[in-house]
Protein backbone atom coordinates (compact mmCIF):
# COMPACT_ATOMS: atom_id res chain seq x y z
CA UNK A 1 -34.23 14.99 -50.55
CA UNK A 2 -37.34 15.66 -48.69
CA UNK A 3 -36.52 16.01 -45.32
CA UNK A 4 -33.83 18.03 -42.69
CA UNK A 5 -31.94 14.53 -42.30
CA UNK A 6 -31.71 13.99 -46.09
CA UNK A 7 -30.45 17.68 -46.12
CA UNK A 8 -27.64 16.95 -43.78
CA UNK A 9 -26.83 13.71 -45.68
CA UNK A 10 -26.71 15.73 -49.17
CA UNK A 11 -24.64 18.26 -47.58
CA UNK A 12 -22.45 15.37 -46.36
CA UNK A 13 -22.56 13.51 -49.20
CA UNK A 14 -21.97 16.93 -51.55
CA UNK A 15 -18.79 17.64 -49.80
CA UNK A 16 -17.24 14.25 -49.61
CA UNK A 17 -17.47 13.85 -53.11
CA UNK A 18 -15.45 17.74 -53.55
CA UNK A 19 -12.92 16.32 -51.31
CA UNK A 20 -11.99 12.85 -52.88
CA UNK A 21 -12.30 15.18 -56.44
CA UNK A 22 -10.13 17.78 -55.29
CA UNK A 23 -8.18 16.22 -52.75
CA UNK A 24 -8.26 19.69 -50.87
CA UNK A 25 -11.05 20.01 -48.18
CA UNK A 26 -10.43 23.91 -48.22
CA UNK A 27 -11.41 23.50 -51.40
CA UNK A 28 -14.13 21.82 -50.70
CA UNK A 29 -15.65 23.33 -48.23
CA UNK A 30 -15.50 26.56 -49.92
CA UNK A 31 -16.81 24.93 -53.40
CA UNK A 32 -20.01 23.41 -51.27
CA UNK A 33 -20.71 26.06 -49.07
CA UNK A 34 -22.95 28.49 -50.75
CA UNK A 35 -25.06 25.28 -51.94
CA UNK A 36 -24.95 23.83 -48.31
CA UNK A 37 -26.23 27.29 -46.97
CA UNK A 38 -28.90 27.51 -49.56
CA UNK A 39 -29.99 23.62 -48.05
CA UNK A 40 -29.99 24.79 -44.61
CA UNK A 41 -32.46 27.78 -45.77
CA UNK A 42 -34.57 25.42 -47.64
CA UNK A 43 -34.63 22.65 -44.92
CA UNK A 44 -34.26 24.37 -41.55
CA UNK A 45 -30.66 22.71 -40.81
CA UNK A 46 -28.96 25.13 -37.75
CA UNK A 47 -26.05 26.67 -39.22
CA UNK A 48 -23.52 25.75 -37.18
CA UNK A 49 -24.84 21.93 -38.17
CA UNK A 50 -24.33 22.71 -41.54
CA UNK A 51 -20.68 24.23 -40.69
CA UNK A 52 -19.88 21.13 -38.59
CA UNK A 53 -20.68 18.73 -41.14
CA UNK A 54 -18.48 20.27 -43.96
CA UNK A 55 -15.54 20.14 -41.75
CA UNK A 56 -16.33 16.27 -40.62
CA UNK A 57 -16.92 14.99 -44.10
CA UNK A 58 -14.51 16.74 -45.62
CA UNK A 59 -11.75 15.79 -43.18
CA UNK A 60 -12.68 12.33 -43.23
CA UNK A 61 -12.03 11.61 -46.80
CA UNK A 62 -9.00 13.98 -46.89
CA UNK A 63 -7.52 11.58 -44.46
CA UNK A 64 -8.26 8.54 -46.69
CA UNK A 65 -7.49 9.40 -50.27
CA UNK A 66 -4.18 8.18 -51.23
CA UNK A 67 -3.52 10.79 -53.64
CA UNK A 68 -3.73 13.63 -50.76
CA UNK A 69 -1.13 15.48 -49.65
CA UNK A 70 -1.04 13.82 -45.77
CA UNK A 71 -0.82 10.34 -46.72
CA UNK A 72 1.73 11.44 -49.58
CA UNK A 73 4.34 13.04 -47.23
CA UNK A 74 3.89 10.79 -44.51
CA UNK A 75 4.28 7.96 -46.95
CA UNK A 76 7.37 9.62 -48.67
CA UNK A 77 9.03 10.05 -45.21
CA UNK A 78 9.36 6.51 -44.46
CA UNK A 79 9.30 5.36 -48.27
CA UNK A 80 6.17 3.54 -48.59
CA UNK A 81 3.14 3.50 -50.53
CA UNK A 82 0.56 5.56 -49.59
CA UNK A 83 -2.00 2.55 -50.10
CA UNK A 84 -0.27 0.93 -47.05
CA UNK A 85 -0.93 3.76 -44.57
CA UNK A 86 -4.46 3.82 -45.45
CA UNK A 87 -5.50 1.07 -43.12
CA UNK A 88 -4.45 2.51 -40.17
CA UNK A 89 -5.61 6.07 -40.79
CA UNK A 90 -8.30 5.30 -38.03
CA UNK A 91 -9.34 9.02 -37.36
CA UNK A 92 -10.73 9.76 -40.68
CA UNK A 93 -12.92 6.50 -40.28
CA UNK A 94 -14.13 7.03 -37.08
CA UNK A 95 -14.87 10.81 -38.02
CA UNK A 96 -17.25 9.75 -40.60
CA UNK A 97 -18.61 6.86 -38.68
CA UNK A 98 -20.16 9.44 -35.88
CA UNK A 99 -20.71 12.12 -38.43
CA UNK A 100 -22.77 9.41 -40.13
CA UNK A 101 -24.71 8.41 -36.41
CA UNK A 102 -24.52 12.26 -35.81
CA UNK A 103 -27.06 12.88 -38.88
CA UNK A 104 -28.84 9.68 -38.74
CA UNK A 105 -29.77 10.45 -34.70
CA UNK A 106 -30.08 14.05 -35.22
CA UNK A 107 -26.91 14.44 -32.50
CA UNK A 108 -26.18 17.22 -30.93
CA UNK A 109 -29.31 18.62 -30.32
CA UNK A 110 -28.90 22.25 -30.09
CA UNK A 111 -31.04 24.39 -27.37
CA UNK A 112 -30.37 27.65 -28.38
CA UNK A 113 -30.72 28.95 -31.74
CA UNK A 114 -28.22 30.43 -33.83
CA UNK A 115 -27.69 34.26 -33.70
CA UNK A 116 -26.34 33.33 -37.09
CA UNK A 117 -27.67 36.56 -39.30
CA UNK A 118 -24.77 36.38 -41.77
CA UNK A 119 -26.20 35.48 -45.55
C-alpha cells in the first residue's frame, strides 16, 4: 500500500479476513486494531474512519459465513442448512458494497478533525 485509500482497503481487507477465520468480529476487531491504528498513523486515515471500517467489514462477513453463530441458530430454528439462508442475508452484502464505494470515493468526508488523543 502506498496511499490513504490503499490504507483503508488493507484495513478492510485485514479485518475481513479475521472475521471469516475466526468467525467472531469481536474478535476481530480487537485482533486488527492495534495494526489498523498503527495504518491510520502511517497514512493519515481519521480515526473514527478507521473505527467505522472495522465494524462494516467485520459485520459484513460475520453475516455471511455459514459456520457463524447467526446463520447457525437461525438455521437450527427452522431446521435448515445454513448454506440456504445465505442468499438472502442481504444486509451483510449491501454493508460491504457501500463500505467498498465508501473507501473507493473517500465517503464521508469529515470537516472536523478528530479530538481523538487516545494511543
Amino acid at each position: 500500500m502506498k496511499s490513504k485509500k490503499g490504507a483503508e482497503f488493507s484495513i478492510a481487507g485485514l479485518v475481513s479476513f479475521l472475521d471469516v477465520t475466526t468467525a467472531n468480529n469481536t474478535i476481530a476487531i480487537v485482533t486488527a486494531g492495534p495494526i489498523a491504528s498503527d495504518l491510520n498513523k502511517k497514512y493519515g486515515v481519521d480515526p473514527r474512519r478507521t473505527a467505522s471500517l472495522l465494524d462494516i467489514f467485520s459485520c459484513s462477513f460475520q453475516g455471511l459465513v455459514p459456520y457463524g453463530a447467526q446463520l447457525l441458530s437461525a438455521a437450527a430454528v427452522v431446521g435448515i442448512s445454513p448454506l440456504a439462508i445465505t442468499p438472502y442475508c442481504w444486509y451483510p452484502m449491501l454493508i460491504f458494497v457501500f463500505g467498498v464505494i465508501a473507501i473507493a470515493f473517500n465517503l464521508p468526508r469529515f470537516t472536523q478533525a478528530s479530538n481523538d488523543t487516545l494511543a
